[in-house]
C-alpha atoms as a PDB file:
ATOM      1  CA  UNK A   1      47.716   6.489  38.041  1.00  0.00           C
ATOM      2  CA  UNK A   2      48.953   5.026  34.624  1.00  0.00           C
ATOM      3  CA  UNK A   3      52.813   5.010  35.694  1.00  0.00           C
ATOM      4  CA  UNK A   4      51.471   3.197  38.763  1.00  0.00           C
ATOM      5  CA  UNK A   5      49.596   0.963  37.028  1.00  0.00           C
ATOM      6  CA  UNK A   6      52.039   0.163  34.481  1.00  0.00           C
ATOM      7  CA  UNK A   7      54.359  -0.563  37.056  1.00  0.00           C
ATOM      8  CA  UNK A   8      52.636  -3.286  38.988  1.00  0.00           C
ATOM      9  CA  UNK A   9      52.468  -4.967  35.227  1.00  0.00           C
ATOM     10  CA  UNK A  10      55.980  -4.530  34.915  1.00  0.00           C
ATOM     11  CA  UNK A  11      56.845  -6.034  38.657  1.00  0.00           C
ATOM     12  CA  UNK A  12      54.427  -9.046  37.824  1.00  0.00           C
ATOM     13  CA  UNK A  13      51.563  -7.610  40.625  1.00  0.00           C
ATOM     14  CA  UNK A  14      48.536  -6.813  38.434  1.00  0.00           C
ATOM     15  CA  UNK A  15      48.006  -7.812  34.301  1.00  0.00           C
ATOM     16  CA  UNK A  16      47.014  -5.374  31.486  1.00  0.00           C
ATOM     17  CA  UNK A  17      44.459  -7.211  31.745  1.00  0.00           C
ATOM     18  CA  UNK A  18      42.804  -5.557  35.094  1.00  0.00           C
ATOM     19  CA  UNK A  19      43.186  -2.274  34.194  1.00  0.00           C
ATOM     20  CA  UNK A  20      39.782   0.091  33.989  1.00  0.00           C
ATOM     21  CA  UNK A  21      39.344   0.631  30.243  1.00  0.00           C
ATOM     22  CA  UNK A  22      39.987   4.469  30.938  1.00  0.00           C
ATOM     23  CA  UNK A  23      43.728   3.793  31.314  1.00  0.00           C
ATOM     24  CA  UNK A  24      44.356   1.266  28.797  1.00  0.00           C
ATOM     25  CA  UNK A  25      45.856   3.651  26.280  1.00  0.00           C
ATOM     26  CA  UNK A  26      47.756   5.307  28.564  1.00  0.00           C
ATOM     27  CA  UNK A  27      49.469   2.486  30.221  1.00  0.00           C
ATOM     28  CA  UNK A  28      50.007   0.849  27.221  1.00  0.00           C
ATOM     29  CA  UNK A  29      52.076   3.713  26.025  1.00  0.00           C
ATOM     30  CA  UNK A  30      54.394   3.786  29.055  1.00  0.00           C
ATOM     31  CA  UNK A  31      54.343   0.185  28.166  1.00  0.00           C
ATOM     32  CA  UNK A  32      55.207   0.201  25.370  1.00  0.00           C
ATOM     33  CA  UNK A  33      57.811   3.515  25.843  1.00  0.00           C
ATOM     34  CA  UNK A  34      59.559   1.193  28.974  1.00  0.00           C
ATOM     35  CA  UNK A  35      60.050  -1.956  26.153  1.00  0.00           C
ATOM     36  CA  UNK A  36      57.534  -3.782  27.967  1.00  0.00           C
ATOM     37  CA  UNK A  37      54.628  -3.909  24.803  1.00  0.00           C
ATOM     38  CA  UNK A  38      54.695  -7.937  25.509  1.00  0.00           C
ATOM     39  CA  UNK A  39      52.958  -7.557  28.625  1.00  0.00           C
ATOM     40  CA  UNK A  40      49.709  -5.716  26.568  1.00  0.00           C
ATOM     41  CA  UNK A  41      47.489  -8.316  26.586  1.00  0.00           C
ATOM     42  CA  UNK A  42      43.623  -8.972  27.331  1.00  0.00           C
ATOM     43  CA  UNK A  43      43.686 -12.540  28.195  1.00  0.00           C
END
């Protein structure tokens, strides 16, 4: 569910922003693993 997450972020379909506070640190790893750490936010 993370990957998936993190790649809706990635394609510009959901923000870090919306994701359950369960999976934050997890998607923010593969984030931050796939070079995409800008798109952490919680704006």
């Amino acid at each position: 569910m993370a990957m998936f997450l993190a790649k809706r972020i990635i394609k510009g379909q959901t923000t870090f922003a919306k994701v359950p506070p369960t999976l934050k640190e997890a998607v923010a790893d593969i984030l931050t693993k796939e070079g995409y750490s800008n798109l952490i936010t919680e704006v």
